[in-house]
Protein backbone atom coordinates (compact mmCIF):
# COMPACT_ATOMS: atom_id res chain seq x y z
CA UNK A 1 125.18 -59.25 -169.93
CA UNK A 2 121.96 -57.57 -171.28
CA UNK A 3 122.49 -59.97 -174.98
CA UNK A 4 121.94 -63.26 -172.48
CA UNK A 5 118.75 -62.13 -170.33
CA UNK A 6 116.76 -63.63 -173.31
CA UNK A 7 118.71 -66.30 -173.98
CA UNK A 8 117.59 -70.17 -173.28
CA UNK A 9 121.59 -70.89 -171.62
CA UNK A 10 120.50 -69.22 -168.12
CA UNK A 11 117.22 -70.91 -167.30
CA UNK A 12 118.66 -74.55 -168.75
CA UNK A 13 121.80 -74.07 -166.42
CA UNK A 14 119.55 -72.66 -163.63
CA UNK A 15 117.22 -76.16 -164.45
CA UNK A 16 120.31 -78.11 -164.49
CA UNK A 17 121.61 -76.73 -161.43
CA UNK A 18 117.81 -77.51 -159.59
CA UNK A 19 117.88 -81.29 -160.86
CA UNK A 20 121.28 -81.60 -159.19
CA UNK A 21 120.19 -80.36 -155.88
CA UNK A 22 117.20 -82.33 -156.09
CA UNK A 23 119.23 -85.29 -156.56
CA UNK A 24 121.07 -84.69 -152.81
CA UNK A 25 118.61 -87.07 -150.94
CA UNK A 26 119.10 -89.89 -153.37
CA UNK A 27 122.98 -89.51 -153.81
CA UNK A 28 123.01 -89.68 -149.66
CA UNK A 29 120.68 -92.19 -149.66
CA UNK A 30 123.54 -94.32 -152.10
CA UNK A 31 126.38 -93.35 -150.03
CA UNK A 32 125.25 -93.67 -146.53
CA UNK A 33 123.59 -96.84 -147.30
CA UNK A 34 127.11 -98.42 -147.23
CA UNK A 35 129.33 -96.25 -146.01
CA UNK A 36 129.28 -94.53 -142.23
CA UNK A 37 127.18 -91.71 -142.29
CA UNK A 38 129.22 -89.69 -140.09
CA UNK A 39 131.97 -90.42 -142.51
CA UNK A 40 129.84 -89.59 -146.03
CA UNK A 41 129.56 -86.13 -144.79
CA UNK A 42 133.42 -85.54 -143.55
CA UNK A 43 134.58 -86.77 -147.18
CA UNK A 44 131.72 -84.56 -148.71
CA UNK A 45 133.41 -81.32 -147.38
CA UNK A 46 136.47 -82.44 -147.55
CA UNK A 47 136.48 -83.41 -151.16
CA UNK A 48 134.58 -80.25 -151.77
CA UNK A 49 137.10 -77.95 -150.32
CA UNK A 50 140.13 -79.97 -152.30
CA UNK A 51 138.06 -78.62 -155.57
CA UNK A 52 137.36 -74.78 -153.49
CA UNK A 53 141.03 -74.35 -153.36
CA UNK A 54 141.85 -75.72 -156.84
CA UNK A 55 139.41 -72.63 -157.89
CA UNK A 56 140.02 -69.98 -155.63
CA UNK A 57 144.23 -70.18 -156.53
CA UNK A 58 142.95 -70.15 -160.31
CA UNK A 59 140.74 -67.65 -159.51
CA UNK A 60 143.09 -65.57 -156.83
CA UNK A 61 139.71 -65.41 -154.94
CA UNK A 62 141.39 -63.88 -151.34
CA UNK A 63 139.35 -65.16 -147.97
CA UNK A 64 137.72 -62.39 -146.26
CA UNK A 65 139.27 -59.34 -144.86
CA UNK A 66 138.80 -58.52 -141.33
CA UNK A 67 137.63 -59.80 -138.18
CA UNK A 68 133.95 -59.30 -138.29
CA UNK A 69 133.80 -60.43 -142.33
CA UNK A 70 135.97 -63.72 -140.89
CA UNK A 71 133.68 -63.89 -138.26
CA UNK A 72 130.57 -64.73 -140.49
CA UNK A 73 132.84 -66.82 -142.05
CA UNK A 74 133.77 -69.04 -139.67
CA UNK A 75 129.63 -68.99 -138.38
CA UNK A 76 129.00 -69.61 -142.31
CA UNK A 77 131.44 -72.49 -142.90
CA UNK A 78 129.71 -74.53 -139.62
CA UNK A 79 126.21 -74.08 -140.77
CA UNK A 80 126.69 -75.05 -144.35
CA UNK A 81 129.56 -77.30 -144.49
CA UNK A 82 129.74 -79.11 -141.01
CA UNK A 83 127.08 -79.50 -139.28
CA UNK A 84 124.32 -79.29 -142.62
CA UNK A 85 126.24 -82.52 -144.27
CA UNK A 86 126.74 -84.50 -141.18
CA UNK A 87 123.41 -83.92 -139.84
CA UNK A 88 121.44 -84.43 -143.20
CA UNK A 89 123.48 -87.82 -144.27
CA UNK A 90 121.93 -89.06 -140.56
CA UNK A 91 118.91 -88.13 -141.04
CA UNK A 92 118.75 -89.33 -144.94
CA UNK A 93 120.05 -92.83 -144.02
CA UNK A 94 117.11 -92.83 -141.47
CA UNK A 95 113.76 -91.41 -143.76
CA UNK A 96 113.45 -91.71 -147.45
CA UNK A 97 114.70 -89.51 -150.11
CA UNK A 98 111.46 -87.80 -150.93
CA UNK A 99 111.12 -87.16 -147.02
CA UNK A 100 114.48 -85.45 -147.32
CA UNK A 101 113.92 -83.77 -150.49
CA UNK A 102 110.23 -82.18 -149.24
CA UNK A 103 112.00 -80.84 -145.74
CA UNK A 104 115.02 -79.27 -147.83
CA UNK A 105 112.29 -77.91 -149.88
CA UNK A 106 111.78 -75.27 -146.54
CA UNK A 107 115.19 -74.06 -147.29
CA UNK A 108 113.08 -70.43 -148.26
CA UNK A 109 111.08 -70.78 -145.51
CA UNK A 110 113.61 -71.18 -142.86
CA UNK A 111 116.19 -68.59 -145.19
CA UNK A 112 113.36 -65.81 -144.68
CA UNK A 113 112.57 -66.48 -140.57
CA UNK A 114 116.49 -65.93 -140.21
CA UNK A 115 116.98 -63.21 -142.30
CA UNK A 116 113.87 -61.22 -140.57
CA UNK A 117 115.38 -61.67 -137.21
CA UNK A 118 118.98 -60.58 -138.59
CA UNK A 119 117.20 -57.51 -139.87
CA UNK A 120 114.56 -56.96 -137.47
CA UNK A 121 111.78 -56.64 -139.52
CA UNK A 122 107.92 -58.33 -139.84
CA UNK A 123 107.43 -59.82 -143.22
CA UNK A 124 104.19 -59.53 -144.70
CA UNK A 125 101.15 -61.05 -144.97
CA UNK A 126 101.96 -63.09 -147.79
CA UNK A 127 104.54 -64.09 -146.29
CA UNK A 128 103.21 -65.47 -143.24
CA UNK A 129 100.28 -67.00 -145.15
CA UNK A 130 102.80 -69.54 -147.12
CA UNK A 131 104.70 -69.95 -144.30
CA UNK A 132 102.14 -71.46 -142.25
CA UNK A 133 100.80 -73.64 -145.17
CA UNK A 134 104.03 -74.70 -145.76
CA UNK A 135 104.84 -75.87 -141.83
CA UNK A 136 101.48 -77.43 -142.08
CA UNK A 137 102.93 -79.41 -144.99
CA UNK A 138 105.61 -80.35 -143.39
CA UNK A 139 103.98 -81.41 -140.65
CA UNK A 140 101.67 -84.06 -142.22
CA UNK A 141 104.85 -85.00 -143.67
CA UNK A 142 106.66 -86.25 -140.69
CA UNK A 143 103.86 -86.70 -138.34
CA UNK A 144 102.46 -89.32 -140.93
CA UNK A 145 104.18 -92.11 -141.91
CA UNK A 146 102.15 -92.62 -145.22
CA UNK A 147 103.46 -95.59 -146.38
CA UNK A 148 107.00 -94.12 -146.89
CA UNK A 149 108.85 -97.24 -147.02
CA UNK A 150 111.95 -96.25 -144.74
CA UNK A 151 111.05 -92.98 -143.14
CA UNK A 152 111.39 -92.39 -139.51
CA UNK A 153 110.35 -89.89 -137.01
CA UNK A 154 114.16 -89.42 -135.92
CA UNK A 155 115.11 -89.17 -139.45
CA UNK A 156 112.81 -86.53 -140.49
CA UNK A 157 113.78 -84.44 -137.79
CA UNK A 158 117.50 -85.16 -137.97
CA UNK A 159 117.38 -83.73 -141.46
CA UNK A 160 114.84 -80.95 -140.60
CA UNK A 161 117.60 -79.78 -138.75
CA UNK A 162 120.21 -79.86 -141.00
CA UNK A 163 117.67 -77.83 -142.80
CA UNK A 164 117.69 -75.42 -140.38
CA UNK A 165 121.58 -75.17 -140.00
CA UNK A 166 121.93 -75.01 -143.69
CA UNK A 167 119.21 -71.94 -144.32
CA UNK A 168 121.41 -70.01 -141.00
CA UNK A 169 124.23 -70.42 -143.18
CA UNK A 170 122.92 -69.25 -146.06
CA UNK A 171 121.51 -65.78 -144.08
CA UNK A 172 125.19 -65.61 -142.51
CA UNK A 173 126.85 -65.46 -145.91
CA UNK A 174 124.77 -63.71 -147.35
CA UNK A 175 125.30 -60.88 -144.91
CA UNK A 176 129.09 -61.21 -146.12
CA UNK A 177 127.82 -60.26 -149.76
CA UNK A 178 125.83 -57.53 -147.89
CA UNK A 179 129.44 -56.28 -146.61
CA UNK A 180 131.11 -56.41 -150.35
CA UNK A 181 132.27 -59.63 -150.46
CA UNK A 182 131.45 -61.86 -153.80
CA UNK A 183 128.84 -64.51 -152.97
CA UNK A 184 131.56 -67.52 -154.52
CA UNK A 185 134.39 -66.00 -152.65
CA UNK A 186 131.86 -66.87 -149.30
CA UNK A 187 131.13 -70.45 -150.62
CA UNK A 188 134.47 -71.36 -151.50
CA UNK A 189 136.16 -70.43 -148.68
CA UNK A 190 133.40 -71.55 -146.73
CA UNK A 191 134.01 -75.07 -147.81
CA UNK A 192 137.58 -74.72 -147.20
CA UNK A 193 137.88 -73.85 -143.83
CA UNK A 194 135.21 -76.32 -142.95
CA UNK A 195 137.30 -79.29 -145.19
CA UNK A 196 140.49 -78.31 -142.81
CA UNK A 197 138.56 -78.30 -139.58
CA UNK A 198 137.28 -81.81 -140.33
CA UNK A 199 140.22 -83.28 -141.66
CA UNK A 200 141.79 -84.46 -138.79
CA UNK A 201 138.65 -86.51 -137.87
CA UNK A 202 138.81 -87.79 -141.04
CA UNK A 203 142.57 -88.83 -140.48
CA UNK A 204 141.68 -90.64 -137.44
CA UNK A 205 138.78 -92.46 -138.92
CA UNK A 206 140.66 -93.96 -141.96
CA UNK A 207 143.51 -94.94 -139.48
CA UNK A 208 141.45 -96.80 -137.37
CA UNK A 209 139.75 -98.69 -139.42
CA UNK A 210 140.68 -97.54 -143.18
CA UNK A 211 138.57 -96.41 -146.10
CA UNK A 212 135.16 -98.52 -146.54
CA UNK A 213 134.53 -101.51 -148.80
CA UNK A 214 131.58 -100.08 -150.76
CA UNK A 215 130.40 -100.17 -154.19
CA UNK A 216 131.07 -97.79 -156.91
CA UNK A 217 126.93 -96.06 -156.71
CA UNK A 218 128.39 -95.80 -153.15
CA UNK A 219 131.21 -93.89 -153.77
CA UNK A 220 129.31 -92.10 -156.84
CA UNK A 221 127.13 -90.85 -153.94
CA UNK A 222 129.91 -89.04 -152.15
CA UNK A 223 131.48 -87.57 -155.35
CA UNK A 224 128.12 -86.36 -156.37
CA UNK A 225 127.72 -84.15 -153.08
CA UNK A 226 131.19 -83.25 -152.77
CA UNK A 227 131.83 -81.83 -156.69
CA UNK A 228 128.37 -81.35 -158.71
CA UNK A 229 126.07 -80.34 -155.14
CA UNK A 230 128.71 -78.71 -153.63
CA UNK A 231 130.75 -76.97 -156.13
CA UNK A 232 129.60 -76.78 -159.59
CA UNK A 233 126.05 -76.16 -158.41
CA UNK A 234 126.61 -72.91 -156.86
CA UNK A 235 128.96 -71.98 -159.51
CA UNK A 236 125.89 -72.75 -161.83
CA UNK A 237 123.33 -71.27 -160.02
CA UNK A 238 125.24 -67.83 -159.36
CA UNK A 239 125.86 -67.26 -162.95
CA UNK A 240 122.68 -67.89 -164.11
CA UNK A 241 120.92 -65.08 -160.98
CA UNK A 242 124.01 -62.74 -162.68
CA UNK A 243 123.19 -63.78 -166.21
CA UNK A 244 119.12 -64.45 -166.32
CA UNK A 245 118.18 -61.79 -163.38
CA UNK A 246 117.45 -62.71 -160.13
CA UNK A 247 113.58 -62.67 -160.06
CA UNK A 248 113.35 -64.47 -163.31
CA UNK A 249 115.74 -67.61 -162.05
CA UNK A 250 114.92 -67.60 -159.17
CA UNK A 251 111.51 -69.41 -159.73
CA UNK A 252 113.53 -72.68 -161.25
CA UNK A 253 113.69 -73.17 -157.45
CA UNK A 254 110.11 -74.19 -156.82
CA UNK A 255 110.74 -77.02 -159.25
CA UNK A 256 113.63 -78.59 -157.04
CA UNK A 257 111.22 -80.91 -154.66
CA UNK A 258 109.63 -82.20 -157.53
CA UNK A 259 112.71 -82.95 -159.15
CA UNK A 260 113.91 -84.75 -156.06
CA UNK A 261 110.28 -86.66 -155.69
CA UNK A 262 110.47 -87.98 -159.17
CA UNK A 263 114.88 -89.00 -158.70
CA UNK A 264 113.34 -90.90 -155.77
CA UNK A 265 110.95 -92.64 -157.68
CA UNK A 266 113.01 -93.56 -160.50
CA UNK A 267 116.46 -94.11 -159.12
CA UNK A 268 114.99 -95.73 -155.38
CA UNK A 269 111.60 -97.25 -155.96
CA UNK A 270 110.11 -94.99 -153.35
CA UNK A 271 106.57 -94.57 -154.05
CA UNK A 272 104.51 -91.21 -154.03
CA UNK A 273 101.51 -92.23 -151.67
CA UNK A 274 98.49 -89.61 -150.73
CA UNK A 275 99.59 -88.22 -147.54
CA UNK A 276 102.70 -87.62 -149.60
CA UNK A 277 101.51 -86.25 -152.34
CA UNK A 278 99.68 -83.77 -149.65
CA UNK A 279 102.29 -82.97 -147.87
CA UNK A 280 104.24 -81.96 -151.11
CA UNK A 281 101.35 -79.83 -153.14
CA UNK A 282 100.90 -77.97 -149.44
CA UNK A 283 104.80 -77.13 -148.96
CA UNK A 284 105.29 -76.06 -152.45
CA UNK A 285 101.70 -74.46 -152.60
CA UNK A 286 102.88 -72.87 -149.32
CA UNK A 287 106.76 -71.91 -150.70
CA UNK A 288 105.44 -70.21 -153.76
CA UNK A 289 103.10 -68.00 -151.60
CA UNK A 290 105.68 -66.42 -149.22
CA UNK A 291 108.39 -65.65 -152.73
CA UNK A 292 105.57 -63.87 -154.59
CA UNK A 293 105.97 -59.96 -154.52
């Protein structure tokens, strides 16, 4: 689509799409401050994949052909859709939502140490140079409490590795784009096969002991990671790499921490202190290093 490359619609839905992934830690921080965490992230998926099949029958997107393709699938759909949400909402409930949004912010970081070791390759200099300024970000981040009303050692690190899960997933599915298979196909389906391996806990949970009395930014919370993070999000994103080019929209990225650090702020309360603000300018600083080409 060579007319929109120059047009303002991919960058504002690419924007768009950044500012709702930003907004994850606060929407988890809403939900799982009332309802069970465990329980925010088996109605995430499972909400999620109720709107993945709605699209892939309108779409006639078929699941992945063969064993190996299925394979990554099945690895894919565990990452990203199981153990990413349940871990994270943990985690979130126990730090605060700029803690959460500055570890997700490795996503690259921890995308690009899996994807070497698939491929079985060095990166470069570069590379390594942001990486390291980027763990060293992260690691004033956690190790120091800096005022963070809310954030915990066991929280951080419960959602660093839900970080890490998430960014294997990604690297798995990609790998199924690698092998010919669409990139929305792999999400969708993803979701889908995670939302049916999770129902029956689900089931069990709301038998026991029914659904939660919560309020509505509660159950806003949920909805928010199940439809807008989960779904429309990638559906976003996708079209604008296809309709903007990769290398140009792929930059709105770097913007996604501060979108989540200012959400916090507004939405929550939480206050940016100095060792946050540290911690944030070296991860980014650090992220934006290793991308460049």
């Amino acid at each position: 689509m060579p007319a929109s490359r120059h047009s303002l619609l991919p960058p504002a839905v690419a924007l768009a799409v950044v500012v709702v992934w930003g907004a994850t830690p606060v929407a988890t921080k809403f939900a799982a401050g009332e309802i069970d965490p465990v329980l925010v992230g088996l109605l995430r998926t499972i909400l999620g994949g109720v709107a993945a099949l709605a699209l892939v029958i309108v779409l006639r997107t078929p699941p992945p052909a063969g064993t190996r393709l299925r394979g990554l699938l099945l690895l894919s759909a565990f990452c990203g859709f199981i153990g990413f949400p349940i871990l994270f909402t943990l985690g979130q409930q126990r730090t605060s939502a700029m803690h959460g949004g500055l570890i997700l912010a490795m996503l690259p970081v921890f995308t690009g140490l899996y994807a070497a070791a698939f491929e079985r390759r060095m990166p470069g200099r570069r590379w390594w140079l942001g990486c390291v300024l980027a763990i060293a970000g992260e690691s004033v981040l956690i190790l120091s409490r800096g005022g963070s009303a809310g954030a915990t050692l066991a929280g951080d690190m419960l959602v660093l590795a839900s970080a890490m899960l998430a960014a294997l997933g990604y690297v798995v599915g990609a790998r199924l784009g690698q092998a010919g298979y669409a990139s929305l196909g792999a999400t969708f389906w993803g979701i889908i096969v995670a939302a049916v391996a999770l129902a029956p806990f689900l089931g069990l949970s709301i038998a026991g002991s029914g659904l939660p009395e919560a309020g509505w930014p509660a159950w806003a919370g949920v909805v928010w990671l199940a439809i807008p993070s989960s779904i429309l999000g990638y559906i976003g994103w996708y079209w604008a790499l296809a309709a903007g080019g990769i290398a140009r929209m792929a930059t709105a990225q770097f913007l996604q921490p501060v979108s989540g650090l200012v959400l916090a702020a507004l939405l929550l309360g939480e206050r940016m202190t100095l060792p946050l603000a540290l911690a944030a300018t070296m991860i980014v600083a650090g992220i934006v290093i290793a991308q460049r080409r």
